[in-house]
Protein backbone atom coordinates (compact mmCIF):
# COMPACT_ATOMS: atom_id res chain seq x y z
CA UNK A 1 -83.74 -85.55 51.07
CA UNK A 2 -80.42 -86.63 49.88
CA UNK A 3 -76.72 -86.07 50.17
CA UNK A 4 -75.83 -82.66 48.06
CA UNK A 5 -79.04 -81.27 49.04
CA UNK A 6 -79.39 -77.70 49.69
CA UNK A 7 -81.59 -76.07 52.14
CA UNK A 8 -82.08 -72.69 54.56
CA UNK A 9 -81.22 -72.47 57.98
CA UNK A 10 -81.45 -70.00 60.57
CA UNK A 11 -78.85 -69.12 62.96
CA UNK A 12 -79.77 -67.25 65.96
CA UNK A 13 -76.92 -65.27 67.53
CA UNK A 14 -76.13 -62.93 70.31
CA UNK A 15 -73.67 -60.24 70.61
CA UNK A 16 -71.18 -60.74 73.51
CA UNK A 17 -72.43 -58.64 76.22
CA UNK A 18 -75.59 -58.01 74.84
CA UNK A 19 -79.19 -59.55 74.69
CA UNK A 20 -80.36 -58.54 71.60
CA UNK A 21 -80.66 -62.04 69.15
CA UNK A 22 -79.51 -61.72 65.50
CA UNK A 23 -81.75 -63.94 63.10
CA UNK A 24 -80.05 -64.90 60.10
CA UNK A 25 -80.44 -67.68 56.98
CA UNK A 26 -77.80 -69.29 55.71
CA UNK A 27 -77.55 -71.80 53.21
CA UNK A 28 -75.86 -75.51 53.62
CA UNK A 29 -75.61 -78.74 51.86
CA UNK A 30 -76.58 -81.98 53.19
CA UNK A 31 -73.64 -83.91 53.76
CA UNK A 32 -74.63 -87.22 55.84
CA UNK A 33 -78.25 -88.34 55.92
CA UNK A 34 -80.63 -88.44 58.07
CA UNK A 35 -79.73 -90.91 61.40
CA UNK A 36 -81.71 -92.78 64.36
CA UNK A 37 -83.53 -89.50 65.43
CA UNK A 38 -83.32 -87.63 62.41
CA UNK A 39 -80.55 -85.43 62.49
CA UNK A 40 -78.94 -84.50 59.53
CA UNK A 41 -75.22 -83.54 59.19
CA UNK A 42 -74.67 -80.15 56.96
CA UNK A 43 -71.87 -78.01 55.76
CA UNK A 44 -72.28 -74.03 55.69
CA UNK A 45 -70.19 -71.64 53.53
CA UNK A 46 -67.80 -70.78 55.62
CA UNK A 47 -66.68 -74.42 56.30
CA UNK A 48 -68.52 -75.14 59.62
CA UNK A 49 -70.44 -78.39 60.40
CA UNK A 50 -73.68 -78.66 62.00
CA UNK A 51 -76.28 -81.19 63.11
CA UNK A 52 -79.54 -80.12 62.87
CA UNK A 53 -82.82 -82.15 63.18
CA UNK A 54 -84.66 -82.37 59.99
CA UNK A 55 -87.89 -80.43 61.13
CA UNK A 56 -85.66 -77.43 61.45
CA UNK A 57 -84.57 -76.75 57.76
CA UNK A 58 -86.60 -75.50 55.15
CA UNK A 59 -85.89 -77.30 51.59
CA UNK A 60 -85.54 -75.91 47.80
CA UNK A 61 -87.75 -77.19 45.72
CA UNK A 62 -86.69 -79.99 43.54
CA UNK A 63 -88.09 -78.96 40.60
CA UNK A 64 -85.18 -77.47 38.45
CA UNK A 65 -87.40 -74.58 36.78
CA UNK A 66 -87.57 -72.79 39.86
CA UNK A 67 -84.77 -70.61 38.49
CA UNK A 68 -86.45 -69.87 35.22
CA UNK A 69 -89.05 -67.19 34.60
């Protein structure tokens, strides 16, 4: 895991008013490492910042033929 890192997370939303959850993946770079408990600081597409704890994202795989055939 280092900084420029990209992995999946999922965001789990609910509608104002309503108590149906939306689950969603987004995608988000690693943009501070990993700190005393092991939270890691990560910027989404649409310019947000999160903390989320390592456990909780799912990594690409580092090998760079995964987008080959």
């Amino acid at each position: 895991m280092n900084i420029g890192d990209l992995v999946k997370i999922r965001v789990t939303s609910t509608g104002h008013g309503f108590y149906e959850e939306e689950d969603t993946q987004r995608i988000a770079m690693i943009i501070d490492g990993p700190n005393e408990v092991g939270n890691i600081k990560l910027l989404l597409s649409t310019g947000d910042v999160v903390w989320r704890n390592s456990a909780e994202v799912e990594y690409f795989p580092r090998d760079k033929r995964y987008l080959h055939e």
